[in-house]
C-alpha atoms as a PDB file:
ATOM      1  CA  UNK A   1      30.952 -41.836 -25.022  1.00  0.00           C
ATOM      2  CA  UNK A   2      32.395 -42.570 -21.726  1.00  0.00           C
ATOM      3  CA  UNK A   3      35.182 -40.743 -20.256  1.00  0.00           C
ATOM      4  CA  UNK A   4      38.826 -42.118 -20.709  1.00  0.00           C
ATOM      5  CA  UNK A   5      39.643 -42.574 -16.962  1.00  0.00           C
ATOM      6  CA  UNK A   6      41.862 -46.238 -16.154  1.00  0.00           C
ATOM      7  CA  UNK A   7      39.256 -48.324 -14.471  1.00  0.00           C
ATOM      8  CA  UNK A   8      40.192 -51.977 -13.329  1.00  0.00           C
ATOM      9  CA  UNK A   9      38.413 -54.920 -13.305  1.00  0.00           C
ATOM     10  CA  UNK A  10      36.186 -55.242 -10.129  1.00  0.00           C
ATOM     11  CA  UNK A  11      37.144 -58.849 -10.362  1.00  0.00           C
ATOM     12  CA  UNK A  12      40.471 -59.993 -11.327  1.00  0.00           C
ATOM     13  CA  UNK A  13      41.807 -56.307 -11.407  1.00  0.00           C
ATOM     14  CA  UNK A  14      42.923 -55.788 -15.094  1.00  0.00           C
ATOM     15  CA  UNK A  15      42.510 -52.722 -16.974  1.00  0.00           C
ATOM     16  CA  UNK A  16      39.517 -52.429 -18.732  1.00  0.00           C
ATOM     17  CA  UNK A  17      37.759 -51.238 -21.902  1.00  0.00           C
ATOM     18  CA  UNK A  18      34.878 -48.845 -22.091  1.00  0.00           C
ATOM     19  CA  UNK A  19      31.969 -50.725 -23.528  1.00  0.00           C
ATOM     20  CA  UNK A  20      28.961 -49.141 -23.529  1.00  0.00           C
ATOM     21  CA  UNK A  21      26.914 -46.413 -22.236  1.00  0.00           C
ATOM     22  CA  UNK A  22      23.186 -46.441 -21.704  1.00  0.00           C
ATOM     23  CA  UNK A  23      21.392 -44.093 -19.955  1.00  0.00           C
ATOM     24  CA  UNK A  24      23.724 -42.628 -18.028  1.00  0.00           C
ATOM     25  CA  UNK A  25      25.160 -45.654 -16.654  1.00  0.00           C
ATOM     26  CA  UNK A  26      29.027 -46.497 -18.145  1.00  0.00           C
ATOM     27  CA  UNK A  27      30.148 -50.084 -18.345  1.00  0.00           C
ATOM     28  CA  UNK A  28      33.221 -51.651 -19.171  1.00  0.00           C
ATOM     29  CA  UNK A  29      34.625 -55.037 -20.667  1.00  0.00           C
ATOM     30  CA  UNK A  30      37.627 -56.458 -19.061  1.00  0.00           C
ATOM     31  CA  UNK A  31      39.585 -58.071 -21.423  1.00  0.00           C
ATOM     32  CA  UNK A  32      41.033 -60.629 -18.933  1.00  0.00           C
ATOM     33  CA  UNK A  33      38.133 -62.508 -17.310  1.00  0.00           C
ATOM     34  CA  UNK A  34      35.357 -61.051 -19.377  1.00  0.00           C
ATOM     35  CA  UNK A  35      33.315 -59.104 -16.720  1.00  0.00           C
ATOM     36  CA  UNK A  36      31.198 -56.668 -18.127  1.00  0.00           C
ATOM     37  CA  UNK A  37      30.864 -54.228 -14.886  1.00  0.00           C
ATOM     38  CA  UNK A  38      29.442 -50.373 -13.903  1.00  0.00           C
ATOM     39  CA  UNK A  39      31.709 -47.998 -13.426  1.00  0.00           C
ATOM     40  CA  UNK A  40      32.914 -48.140  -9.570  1.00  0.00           C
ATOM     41  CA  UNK A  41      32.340 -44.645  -8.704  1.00  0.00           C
ATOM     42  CA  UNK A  42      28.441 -44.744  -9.937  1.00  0.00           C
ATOM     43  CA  UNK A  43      27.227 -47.793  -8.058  1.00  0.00           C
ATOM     44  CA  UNK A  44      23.797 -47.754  -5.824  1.00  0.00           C
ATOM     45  CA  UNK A  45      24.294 -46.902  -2.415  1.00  0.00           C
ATOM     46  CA  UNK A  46      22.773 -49.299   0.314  1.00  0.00           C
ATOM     47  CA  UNK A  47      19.587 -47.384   1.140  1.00  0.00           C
ATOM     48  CA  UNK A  48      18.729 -47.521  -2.854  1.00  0.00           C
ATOM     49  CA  UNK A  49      19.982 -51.500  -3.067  1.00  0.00           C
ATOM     50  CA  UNK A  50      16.791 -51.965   0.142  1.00  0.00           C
ATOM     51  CA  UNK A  51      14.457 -50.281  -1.353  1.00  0.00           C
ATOM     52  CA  UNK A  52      14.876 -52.460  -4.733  1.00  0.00           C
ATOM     53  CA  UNK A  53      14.945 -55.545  -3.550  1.00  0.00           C
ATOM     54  CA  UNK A  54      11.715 -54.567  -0.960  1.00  0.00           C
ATOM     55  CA  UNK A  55      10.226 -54.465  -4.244  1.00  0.00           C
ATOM     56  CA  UNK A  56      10.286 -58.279  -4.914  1.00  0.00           C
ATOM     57  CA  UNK A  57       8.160 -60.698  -3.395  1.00  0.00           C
ATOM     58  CA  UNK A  58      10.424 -63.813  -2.971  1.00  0.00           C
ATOM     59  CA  UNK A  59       8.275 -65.603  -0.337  1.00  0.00           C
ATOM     60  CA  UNK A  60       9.251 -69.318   0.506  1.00  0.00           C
ATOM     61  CA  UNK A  61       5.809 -70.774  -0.083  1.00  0.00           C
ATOM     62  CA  UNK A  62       5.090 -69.054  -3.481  1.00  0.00           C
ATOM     63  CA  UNK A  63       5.407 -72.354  -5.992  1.00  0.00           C
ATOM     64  CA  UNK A  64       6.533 -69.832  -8.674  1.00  0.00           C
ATOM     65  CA  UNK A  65       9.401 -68.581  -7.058  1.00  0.00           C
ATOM     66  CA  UNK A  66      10.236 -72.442  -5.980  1.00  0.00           C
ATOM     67  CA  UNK A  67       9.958 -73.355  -9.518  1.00  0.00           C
ATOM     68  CA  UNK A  68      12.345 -70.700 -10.346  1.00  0.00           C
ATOM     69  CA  UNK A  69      15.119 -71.930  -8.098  1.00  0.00           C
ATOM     70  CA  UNK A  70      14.340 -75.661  -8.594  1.00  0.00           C
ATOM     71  CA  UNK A  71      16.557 -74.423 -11.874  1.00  0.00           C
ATOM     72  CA  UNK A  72      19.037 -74.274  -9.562  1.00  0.00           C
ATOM     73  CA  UNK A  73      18.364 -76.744  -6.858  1.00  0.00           C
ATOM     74  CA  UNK A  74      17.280 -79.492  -8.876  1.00  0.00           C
ATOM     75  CA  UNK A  75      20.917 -80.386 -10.296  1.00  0.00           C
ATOM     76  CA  UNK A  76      22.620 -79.625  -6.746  1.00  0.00           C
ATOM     77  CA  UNK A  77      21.022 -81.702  -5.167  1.00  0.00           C
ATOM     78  CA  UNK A  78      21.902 -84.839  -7.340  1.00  0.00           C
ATOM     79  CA  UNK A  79      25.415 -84.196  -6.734  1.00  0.00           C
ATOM     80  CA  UNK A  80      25.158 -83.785  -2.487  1.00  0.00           C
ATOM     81  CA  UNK A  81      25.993 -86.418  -0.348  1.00  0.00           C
ATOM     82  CA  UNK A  82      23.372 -87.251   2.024  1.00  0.00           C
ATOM     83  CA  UNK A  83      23.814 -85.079   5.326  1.00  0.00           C
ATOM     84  CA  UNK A  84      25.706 -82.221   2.484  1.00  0.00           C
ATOM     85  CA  UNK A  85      25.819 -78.750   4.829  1.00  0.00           C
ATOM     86  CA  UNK A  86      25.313 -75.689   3.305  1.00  0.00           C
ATOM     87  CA  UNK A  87      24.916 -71.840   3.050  1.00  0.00           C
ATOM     88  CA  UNK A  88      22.512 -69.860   1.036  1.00  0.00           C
ATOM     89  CA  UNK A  89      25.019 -66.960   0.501  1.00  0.00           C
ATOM     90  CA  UNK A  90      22.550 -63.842  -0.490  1.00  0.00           C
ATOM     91  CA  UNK A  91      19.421 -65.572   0.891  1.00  0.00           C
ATOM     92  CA  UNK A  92      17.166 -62.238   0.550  1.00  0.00           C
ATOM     93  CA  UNK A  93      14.598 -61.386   3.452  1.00  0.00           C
ATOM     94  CA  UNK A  94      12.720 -64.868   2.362  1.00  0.00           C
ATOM     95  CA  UNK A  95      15.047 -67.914   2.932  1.00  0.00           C
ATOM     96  CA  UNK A  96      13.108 -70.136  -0.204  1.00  0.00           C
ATOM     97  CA  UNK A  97      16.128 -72.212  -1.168  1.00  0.00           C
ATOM     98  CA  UNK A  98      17.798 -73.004   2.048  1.00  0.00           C
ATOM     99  CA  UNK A  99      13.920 -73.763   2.999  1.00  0.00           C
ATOM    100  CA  UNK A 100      13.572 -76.246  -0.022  1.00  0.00           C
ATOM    101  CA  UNK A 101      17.475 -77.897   0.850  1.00  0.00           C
ATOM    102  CA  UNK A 102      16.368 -78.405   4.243  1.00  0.00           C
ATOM    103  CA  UNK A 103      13.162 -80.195   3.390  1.00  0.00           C
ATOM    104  CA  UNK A 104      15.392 -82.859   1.291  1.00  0.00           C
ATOM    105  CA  UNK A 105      17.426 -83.144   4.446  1.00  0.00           C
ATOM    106  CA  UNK A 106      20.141 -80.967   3.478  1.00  0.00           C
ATOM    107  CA  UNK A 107      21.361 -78.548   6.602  1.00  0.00           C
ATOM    108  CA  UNK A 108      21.789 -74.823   4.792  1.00  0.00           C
ATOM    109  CA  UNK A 109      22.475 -71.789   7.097  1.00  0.00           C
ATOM    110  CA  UNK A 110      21.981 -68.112   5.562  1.00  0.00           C
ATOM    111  CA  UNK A 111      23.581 -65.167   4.856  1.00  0.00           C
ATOM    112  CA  UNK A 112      22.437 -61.739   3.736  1.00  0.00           C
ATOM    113  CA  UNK A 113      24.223 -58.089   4.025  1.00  0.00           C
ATOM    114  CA  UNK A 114      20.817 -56.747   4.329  1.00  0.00           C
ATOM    115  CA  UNK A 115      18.602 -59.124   5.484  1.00  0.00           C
ATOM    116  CA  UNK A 116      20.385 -61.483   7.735  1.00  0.00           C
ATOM    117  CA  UNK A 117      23.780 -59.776   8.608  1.00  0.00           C
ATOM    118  CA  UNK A 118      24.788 -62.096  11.504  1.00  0.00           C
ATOM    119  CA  UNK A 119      28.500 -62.508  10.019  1.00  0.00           C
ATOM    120  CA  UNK A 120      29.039 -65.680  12.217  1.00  0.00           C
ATOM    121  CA  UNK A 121      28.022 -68.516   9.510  1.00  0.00           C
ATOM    122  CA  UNK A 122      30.232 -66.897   7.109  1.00  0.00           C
ATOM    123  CA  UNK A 123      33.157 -68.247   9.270  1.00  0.00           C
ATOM    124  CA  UNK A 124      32.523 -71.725   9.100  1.00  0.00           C
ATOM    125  CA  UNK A 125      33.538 -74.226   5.956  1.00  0.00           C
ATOM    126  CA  UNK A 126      30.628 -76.115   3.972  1.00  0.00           C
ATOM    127  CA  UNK A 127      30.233 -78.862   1.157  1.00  0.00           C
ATOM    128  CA  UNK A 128      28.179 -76.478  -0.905  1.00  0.00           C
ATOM    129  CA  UNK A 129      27.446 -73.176  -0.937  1.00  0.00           C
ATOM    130  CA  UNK A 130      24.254 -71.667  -3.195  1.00  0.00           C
ATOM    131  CA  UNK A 131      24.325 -67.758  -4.475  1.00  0.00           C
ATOM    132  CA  UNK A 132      21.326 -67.391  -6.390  1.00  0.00           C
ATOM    133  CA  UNK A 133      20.108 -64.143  -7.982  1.00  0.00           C
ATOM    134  CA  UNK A 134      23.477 -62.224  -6.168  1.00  0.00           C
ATOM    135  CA  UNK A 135      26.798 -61.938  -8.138  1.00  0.00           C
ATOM    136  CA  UNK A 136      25.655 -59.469 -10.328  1.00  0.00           C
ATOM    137  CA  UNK A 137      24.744 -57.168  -7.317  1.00  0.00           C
ATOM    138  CA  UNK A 138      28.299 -57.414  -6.331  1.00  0.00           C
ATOM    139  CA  UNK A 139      30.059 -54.230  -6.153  1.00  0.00           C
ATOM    140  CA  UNK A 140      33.892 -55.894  -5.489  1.00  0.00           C
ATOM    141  CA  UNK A 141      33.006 -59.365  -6.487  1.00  0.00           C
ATOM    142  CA  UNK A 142      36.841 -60.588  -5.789  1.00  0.00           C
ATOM    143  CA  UNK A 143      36.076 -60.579  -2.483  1.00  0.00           C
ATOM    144  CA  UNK A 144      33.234 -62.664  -2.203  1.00  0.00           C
ATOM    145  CA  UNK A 145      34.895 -64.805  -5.023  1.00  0.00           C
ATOM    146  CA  UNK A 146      37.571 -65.265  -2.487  1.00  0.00           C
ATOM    147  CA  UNK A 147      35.554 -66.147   0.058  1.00  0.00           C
ATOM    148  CA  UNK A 148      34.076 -69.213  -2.128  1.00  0.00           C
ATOM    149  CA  UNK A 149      37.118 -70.167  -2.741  1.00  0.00           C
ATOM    150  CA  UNK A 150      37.964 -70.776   1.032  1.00  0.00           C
ATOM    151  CA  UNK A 151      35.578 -71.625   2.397  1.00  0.00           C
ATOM    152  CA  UNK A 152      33.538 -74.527  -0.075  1.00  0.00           C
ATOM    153  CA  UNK A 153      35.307 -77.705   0.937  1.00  0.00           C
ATOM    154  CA  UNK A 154      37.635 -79.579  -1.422  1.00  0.00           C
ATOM    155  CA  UNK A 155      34.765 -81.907  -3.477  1.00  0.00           C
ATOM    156  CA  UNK A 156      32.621 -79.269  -2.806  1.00  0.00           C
ATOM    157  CA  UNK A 157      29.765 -77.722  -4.666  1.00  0.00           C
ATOM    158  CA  UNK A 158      29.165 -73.863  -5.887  1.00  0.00           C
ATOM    159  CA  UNK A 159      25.524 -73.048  -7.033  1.00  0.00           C
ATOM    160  CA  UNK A 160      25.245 -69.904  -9.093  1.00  0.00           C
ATOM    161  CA  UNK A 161      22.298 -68.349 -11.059  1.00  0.00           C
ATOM    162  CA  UNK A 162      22.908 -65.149 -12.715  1.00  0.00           C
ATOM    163  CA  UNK A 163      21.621 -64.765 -16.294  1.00  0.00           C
ATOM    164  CA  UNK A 164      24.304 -64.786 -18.934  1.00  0.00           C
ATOM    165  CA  UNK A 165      25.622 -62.193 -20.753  1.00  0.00           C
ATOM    166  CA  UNK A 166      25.279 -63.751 -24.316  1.00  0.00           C
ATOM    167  CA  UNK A 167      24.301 -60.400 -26.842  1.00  0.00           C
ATOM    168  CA  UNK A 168      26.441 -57.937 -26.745  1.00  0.00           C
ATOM    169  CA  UNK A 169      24.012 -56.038 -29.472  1.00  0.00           C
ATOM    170  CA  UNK A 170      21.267 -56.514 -26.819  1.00  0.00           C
ATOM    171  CA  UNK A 171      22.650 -55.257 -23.803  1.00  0.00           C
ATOM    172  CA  UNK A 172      21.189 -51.668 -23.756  1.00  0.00           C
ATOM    173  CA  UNK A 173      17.723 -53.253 -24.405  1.00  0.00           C
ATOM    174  CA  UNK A 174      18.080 -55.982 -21.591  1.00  0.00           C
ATOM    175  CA  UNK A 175      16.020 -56.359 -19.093  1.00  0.00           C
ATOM    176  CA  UNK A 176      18.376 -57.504 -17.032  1.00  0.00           C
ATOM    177  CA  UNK A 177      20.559 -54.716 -17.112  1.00  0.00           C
ATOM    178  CA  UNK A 178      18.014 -52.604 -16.628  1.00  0.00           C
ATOM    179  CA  UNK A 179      17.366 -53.634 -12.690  1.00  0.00           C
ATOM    180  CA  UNK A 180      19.137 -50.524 -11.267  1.00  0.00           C
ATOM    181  CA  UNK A 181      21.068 -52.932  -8.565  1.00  0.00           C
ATOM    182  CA  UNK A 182      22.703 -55.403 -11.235  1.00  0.00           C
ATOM    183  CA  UNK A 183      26.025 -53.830 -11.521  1.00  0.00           C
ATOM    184  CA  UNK A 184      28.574 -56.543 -12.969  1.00  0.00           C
ATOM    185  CA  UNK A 185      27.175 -59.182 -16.099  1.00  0.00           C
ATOM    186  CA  UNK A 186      28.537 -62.648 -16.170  1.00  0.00           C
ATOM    187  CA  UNK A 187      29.157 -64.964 -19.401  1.00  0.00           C
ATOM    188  CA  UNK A 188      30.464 -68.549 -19.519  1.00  0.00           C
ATOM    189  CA  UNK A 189      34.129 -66.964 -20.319  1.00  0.00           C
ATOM    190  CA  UNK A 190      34.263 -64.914 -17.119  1.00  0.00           C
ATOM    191  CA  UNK A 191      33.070 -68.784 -14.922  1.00  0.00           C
ATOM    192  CA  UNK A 192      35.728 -70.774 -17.165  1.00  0.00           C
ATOM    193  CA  UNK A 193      38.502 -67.479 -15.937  1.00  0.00           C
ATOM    194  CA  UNK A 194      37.741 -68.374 -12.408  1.00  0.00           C
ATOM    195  CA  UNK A 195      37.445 -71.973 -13.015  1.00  0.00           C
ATOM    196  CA  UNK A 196      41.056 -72.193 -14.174  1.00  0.00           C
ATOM    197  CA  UNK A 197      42.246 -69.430 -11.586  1.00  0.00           C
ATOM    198  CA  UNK A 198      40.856 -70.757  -8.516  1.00  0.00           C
ATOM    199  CA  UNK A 199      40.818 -74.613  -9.335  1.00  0.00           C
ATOM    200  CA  UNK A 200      37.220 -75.390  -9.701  1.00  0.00           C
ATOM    201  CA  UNK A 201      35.435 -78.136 -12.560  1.00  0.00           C
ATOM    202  CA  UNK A 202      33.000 -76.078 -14.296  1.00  0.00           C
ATOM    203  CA  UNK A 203      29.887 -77.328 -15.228  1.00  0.00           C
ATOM    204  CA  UNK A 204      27.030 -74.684 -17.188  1.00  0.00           C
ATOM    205  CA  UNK A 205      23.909 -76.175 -16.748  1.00  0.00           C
ATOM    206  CA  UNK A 206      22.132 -73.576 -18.901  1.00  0.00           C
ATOM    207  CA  UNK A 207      21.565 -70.013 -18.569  1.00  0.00           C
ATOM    208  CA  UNK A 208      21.050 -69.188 -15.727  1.00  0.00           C
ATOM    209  CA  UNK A 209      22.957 -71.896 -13.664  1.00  0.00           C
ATOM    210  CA  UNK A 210      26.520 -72.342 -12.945  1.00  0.00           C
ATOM    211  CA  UNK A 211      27.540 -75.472 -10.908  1.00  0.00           C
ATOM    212  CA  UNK A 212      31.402 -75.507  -9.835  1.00  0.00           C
ATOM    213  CA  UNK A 213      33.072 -78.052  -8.210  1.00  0.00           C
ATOM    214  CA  UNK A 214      36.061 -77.283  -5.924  1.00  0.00           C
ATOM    215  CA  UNK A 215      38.722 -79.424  -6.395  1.00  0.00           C
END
């Protein structure tokens, strides 16, 4: 089993509980917020993150793909204002849902580490902010989760899809863990954590979509 090292919870910082080891990659269980994360020290470097993600083909015009993140868009965009601004936070090298905003006359900028790493939009404040397919790349996802704190506006909306962690018997068979780049696993316990720490309404549309409100 995994070794006995302290290792503290990527997220809110709490020591954490081995939980499981499968094939050669050690993951804990915080017992806090409910993150089930990799081991710190073992995470993918950049280089290997690229050349996983050049793997997918996430173009904006594919109707499959924009069926997939209607999922996500559908419900957000019932509860914009007209003239919401955005920012697809983790847009990928393909900008499909800050395409599909903008065509129902929602302004979204992007953001991507990899793809689009122009820092500057990250500065300003929006009225929603979308994160689709990205929190469980996160390698210190405190940070980011303090930057969504700051910088969605009061009445502001949070879009999340991540699939749920829901089986804990299933984990070493999931196909989501297995994606060599998903490094932290979300459940509804870990988004009502930060919904109470960071003063957001929580709404779980279904697995895979998280809506939060900022108060």
């Amino acid at each position: 089993m995994a070794g006995t090292d302290a290792v503290n919870c990527t997220l809110c910082d709490t020591p954490a509980s081995t939980f499981s080891e499968v094939e050669g990659r050690e993951y804990f269980r915080c017992p806090c917020c409910q993150l089930t994360f990799e081991h710190p020290d073992k995470l993918p470097a950049p280089q290997e993150e690229k050349a996983q993600y050049d793997l997918h083909d996430n173009r904006p015009d594919d109707p499959g793909y924009r069926r997939f993140l209607s999922q996500l868009a559908t419900p957000l965009t019932a509860r914009l204002a007209p003239g919401a601004k955005g920012l697809d936070f983790g847009c990928g090298p393909g900008p499909a849902l800050a395409t599909m905003l903008q065509e129902q006359g929602f302004s979204c900028a992007t953001y991507d580490p990899i793809y689009a790493p122009d820092s500057t939009p990250l500065e300003g404040d929006y009225d929603f902010v979308t994160c689709t397919e990205v929190i469980e790349h996160l390698h210190q996802p405190a940070r980011e989760w303090d930057w969504f704190a700051r910088h969605v506006k009061p009445g502001g909306w949070l879009g999340i899809m991540t699939r749920w962690l829901t089986d804990d018997d299933s984990f070493a068979r999931w196909h989501y863990r297995r994606d060599p780049t998903h490094v932290c696993f979300w459940q509804p316990a870990t988004f009502e954590w930060l919904a109470r720490e960071q003063g957001w309404t929580l709404e779980l549309v279904g697995n895979p979509v998280v809506l939060m409100q900022k108060r």
